[in-house]
N, C-alpha and C. Protein backbone atom coordinates (compact mmCIF):
# COMPACT_ATOMS: atom_id res chain seq x y z
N UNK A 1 76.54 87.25 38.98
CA UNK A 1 76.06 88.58 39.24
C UNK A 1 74.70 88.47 39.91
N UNK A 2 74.95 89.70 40.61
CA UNK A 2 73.37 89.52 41.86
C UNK A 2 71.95 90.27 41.20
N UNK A 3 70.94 89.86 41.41
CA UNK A 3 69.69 90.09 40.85
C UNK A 3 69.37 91.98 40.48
N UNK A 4 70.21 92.23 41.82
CA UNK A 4 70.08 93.47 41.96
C UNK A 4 71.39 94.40 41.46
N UNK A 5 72.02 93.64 41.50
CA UNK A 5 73.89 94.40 40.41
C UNK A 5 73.38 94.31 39.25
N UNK A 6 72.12 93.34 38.59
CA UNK A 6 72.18 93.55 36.96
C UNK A 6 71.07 94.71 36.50
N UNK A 7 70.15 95.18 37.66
CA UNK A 7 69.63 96.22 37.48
C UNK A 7 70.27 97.73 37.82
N UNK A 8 71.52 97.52 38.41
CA UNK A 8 72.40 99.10 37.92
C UNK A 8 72.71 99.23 37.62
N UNK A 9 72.13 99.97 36.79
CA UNK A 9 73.11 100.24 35.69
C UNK A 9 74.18 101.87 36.03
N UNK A 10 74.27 102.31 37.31
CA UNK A 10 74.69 103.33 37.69
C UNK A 10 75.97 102.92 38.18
N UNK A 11 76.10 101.78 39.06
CA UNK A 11 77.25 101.09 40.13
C UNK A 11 78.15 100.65 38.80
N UNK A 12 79.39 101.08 39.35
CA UNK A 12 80.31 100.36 38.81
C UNK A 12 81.94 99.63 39.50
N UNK A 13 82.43 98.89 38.53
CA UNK A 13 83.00 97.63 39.61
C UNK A 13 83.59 98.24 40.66
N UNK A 14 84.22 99.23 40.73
CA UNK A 14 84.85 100.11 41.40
C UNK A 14 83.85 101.43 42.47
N UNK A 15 82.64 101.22 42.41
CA UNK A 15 81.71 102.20 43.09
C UNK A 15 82.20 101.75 44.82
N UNK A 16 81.81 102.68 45.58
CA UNK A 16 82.28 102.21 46.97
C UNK A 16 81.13 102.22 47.70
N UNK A 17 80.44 100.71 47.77
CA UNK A 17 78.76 100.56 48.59
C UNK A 17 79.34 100.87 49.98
N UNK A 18 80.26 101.06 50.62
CA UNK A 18 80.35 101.86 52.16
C UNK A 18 79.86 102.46 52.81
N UNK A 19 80.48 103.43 51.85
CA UNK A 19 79.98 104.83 52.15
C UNK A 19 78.68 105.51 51.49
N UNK A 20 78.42 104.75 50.74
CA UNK A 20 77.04 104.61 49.55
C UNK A 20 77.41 105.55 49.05
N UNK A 21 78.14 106.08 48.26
CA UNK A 21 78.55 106.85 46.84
C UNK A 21 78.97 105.94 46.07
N UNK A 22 77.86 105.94 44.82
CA UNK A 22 78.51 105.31 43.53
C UNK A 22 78.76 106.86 42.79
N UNK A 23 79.80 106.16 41.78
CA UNK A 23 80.59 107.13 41.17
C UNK A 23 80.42 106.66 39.71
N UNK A 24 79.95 107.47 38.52
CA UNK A 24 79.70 107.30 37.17
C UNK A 24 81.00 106.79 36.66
N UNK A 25 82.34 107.59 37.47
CA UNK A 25 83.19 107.33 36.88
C UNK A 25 84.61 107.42 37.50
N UNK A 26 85.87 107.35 37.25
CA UNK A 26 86.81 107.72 38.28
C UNK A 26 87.07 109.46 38.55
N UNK A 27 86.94 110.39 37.40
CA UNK A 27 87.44 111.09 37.61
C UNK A 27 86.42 111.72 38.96
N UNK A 28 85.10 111.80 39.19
CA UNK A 28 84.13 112.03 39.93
C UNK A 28 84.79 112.01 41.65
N UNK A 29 84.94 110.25 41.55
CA UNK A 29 85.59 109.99 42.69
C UNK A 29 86.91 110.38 42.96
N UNK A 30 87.39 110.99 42.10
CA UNK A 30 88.74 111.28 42.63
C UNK A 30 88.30 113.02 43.12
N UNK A 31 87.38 113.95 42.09
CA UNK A 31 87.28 114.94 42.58
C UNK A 31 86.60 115.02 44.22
N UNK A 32 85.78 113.52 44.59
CA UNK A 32 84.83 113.33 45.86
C UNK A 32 86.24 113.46 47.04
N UNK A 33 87.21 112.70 46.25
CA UNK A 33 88.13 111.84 47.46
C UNK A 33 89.25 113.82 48.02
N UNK A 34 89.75 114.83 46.40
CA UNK A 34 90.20 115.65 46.51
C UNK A 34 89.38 116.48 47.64
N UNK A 35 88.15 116.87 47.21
CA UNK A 35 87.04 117.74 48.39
C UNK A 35 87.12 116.88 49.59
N UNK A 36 86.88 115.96 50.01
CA UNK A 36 87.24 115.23 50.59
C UNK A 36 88.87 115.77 51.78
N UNK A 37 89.89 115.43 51.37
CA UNK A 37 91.10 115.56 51.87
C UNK A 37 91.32 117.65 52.06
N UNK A 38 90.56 117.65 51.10
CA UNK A 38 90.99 119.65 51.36
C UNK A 38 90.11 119.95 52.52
N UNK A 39 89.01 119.40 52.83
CA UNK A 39 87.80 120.08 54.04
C UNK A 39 88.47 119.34 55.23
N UNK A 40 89.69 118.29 55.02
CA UNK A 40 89.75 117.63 56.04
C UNK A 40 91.34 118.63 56.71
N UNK A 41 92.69 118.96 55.71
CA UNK A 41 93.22 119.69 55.62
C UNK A 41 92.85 121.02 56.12
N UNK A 42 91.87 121.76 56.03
CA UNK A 42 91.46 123.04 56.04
C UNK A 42 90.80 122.74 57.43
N UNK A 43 90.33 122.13 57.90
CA UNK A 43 89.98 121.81 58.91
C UNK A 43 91.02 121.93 60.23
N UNK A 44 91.99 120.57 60.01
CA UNK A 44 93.40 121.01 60.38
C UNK A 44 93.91 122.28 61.18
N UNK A 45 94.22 122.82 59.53
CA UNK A 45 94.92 124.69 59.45
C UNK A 45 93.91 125.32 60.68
N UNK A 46 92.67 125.05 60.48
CA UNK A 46 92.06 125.88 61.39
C UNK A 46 91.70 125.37 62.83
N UNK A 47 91.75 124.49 62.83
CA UNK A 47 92.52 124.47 64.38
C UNK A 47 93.69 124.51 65.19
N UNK A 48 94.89 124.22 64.04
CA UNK A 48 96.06 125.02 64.48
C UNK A 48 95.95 126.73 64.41
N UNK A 49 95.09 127.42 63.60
CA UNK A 49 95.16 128.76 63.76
C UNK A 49 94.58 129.32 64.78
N UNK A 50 93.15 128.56 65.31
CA UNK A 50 93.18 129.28 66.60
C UNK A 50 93.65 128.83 67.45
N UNK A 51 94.52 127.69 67.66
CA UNK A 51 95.29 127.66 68.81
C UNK A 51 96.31 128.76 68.59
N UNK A 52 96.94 129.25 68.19
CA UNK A 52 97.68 129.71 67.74
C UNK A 52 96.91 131.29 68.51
N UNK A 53 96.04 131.89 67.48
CA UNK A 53 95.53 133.18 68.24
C UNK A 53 95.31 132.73 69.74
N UNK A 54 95.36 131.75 70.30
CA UNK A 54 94.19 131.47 71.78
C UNK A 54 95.70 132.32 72.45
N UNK A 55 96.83 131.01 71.85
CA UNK A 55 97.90 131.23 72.81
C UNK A 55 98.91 132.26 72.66
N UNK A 56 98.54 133.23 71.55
CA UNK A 56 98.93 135.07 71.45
C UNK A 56 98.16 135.56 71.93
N UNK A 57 96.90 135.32 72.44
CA UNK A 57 96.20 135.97 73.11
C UNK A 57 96.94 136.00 74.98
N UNK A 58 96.62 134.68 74.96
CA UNK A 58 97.24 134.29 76.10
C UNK A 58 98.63 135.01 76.66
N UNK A 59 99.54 134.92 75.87
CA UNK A 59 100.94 135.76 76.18
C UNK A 59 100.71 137.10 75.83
N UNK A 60 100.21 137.76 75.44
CA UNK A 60 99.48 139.22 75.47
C UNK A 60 99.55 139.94 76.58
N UNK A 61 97.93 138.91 77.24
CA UNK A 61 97.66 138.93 78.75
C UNK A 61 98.37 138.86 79.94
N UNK A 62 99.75 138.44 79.84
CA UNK A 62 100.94 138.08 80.33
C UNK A 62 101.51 138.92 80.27
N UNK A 63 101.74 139.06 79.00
CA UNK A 63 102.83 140.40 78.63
C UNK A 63 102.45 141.89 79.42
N UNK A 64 101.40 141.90 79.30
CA UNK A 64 100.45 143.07 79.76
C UNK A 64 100.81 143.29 81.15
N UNK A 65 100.25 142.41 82.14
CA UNK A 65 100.46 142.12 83.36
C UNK A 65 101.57 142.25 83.58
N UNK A 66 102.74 141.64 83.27
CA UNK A 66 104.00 141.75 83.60
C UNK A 66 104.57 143.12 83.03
N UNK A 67 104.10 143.86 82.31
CA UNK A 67 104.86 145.13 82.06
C UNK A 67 103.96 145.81 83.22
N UNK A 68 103.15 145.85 84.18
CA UNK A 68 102.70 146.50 85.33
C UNK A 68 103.38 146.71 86.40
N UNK A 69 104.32 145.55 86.04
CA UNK A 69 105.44 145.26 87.12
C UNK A 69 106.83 146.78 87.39
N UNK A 70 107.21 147.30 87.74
CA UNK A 70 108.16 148.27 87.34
C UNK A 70 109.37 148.23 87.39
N UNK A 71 109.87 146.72 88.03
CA UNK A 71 111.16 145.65 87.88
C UNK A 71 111.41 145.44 86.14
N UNK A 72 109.97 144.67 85.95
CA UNK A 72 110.07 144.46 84.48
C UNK A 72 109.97 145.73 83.26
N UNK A 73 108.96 146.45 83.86
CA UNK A 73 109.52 147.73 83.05
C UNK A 73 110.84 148.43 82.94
N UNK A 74 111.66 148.94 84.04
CA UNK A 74 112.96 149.03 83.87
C UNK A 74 113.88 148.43 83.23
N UNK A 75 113.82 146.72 83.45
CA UNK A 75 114.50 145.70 82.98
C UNK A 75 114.04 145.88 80.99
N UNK A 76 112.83 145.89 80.51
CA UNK A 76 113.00 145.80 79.76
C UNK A 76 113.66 146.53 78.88
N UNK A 77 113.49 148.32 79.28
CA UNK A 77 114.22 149.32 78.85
C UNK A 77 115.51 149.43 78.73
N UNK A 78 116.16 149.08 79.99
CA UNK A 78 117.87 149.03 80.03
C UNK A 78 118.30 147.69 78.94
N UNK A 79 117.55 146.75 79.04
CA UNK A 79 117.94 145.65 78.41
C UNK A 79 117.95 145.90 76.73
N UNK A 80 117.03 146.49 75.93
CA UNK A 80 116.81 146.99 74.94
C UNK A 80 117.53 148.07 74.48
N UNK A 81 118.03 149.13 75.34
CA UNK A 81 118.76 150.08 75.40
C UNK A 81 120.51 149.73 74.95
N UNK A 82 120.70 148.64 76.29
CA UNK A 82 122.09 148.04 76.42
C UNK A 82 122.31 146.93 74.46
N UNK A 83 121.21 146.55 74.30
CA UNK A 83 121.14 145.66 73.05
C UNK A 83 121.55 146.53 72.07
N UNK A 84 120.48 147.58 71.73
CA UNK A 84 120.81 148.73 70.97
C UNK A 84 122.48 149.28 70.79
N UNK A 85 122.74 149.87 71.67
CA UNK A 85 123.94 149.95 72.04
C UNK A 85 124.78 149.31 71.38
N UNK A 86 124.90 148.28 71.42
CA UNK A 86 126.11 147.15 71.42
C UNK A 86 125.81 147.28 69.91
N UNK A 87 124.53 146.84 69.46
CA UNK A 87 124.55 146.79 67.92
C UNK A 87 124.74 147.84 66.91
N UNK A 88 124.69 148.72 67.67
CA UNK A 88 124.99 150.21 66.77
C UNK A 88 126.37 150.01 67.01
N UNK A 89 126.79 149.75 67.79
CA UNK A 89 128.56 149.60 68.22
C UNK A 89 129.23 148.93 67.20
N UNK A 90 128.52 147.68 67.07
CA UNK A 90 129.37 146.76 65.98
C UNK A 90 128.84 147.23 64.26
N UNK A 91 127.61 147.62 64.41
CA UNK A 91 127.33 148.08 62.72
C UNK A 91 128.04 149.17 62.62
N UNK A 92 128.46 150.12 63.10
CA UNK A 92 129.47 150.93 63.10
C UNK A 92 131.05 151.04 63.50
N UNK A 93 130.99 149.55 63.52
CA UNK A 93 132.75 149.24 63.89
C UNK A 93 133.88 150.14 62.92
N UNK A 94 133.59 149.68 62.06
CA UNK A 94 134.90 150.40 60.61
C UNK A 94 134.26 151.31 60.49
N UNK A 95 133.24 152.20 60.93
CA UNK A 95 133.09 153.61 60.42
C UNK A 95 133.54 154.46 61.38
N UNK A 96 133.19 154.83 62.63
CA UNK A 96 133.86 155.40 63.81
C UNK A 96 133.86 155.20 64.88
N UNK A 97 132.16 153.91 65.38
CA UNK A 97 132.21 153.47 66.89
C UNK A 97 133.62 153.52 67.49
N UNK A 98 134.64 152.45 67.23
CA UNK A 98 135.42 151.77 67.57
C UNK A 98 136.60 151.67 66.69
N UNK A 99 136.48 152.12 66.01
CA UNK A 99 137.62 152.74 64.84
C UNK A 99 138.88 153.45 65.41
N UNK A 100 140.22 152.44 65.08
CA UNK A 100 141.33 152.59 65.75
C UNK A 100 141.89 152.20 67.29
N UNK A 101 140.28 151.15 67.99
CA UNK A 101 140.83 151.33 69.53
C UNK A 101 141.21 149.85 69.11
N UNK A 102 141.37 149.65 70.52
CA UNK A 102 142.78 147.70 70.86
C UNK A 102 141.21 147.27 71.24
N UNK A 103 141.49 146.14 71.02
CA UNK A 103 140.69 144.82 71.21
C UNK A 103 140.22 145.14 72.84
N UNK A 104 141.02 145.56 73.95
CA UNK A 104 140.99 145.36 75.14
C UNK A 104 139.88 146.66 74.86
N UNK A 105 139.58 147.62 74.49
CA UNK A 105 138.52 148.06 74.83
C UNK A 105 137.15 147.76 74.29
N UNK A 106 136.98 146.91 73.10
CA UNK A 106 135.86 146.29 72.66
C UNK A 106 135.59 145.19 73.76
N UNK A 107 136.49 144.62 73.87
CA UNK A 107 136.17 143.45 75.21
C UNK A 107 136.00 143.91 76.44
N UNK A 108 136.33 145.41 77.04
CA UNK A 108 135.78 145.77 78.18
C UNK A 108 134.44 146.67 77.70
N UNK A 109 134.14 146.77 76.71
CA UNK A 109 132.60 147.36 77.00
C UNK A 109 131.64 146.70 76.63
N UNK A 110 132.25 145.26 75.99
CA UNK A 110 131.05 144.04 75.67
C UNK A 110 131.00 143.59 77.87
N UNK A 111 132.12 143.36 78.02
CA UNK A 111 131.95 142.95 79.71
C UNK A 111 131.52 143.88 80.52
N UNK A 112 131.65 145.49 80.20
CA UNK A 112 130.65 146.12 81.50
C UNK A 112 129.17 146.08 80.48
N UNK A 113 128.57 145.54 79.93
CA UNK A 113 127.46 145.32 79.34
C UNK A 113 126.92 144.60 79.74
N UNK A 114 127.83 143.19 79.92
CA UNK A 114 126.92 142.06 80.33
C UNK A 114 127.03 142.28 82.15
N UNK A 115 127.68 143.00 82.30
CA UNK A 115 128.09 142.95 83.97
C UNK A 115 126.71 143.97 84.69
N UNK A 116 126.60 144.92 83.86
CA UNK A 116 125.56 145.60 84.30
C UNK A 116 124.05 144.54 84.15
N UNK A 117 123.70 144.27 82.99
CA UNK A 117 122.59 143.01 82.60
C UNK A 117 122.69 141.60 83.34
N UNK A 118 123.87 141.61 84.56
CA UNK A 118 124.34 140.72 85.28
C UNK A 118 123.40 141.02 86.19
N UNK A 119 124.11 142.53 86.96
CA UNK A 119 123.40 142.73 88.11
C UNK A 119 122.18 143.21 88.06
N UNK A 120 121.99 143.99 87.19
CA UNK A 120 120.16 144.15 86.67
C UNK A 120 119.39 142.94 87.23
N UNK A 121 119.87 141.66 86.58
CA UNK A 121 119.33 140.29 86.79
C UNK A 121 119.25 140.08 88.47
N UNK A 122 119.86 139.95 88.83
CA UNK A 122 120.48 140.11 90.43
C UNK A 122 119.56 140.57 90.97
N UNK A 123 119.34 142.23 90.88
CA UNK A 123 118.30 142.88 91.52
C UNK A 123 116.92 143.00 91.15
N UNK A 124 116.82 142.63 89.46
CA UNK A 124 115.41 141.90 89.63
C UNK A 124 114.72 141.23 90.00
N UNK A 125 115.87 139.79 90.38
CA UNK A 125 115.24 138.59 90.80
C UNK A 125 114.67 138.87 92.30
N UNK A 126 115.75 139.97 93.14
CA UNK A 126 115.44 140.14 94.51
C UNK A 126 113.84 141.12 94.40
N UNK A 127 113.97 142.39 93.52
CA UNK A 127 112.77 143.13 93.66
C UNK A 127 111.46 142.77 93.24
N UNK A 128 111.56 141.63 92.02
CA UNK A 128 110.06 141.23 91.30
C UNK A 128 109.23 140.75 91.74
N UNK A 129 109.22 139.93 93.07
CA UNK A 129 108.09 139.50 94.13
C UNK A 129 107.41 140.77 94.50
N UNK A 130 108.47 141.55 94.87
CA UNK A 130 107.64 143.10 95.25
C UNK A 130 106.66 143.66 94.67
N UNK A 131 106.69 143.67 93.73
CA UNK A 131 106.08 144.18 92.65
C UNK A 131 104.81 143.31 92.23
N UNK A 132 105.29 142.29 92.03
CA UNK A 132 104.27 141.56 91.31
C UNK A 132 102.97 141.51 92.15
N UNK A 133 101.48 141.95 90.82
CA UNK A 133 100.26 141.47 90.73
C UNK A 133 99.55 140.67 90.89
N UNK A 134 100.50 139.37 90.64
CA UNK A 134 99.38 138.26 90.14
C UNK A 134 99.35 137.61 91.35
């Protein structure tokens, strides 16, 4: 033992001269090592959280802009509209939507659905340069 280990009486075999924290005891160091791992954790969380707000912010700003557009405004309406639609269609299948018809007409108004949201697509893709801001 070293001249200077027999005068601490604080260090023990297990103290960590590293980082220079001696520890009276384990439970100490384990609460050092817990604070420790939570500020490092929490740390973490919070830089995934504001990435997180940066890049809802970000698509916001996007979102915003692009509903200026009046391609995309239309589009979003009919598209939401046509969705609606369809789902009120089927949550109301056995009550009266569609109650009593043949298959061939559930399958022709799921296909002029997508046929219209076909050409919607079609003529957005041609009109949205027009439009667009950015």
């Amino acid at each position: 033992m070293s001249a200077t280990a027999k005068h601490d009486n604080n260090a023990s075999p297990r103290s960590n001269s590293e980082d220079g924290h001696h520890h009276n005891n384990k439970k100490e160091c384990a609460i050092e090592h817990l604070k420790a791992q939570l500020n490092s954790a929490s740390a973490v969380a919070w830089g995934y959280l504001q990435a997180l707000v940066n890049k809802t912010q970000d698509v916001a700003k996007v979102c915003l802009l692009e509903l200026q557009n009046p391609v995309v405004l239309v589009n979003l309406l009919l598209h939401s509209s046509v969705v609606c639609y369809l789902c009120n269609g089927y949550a109301n299948h056995n009550v009266r939507f569609l109650k009593g018809k043949p298959n061939s007409t559930v399958l022709a108004t799921t296909a002029g659905a997508l046929g219209l949201l076909t050409l919607d697509g079609i003529i957005s893709k041609k009109y949205y340069s027009k439009f667009d801001k950015k």
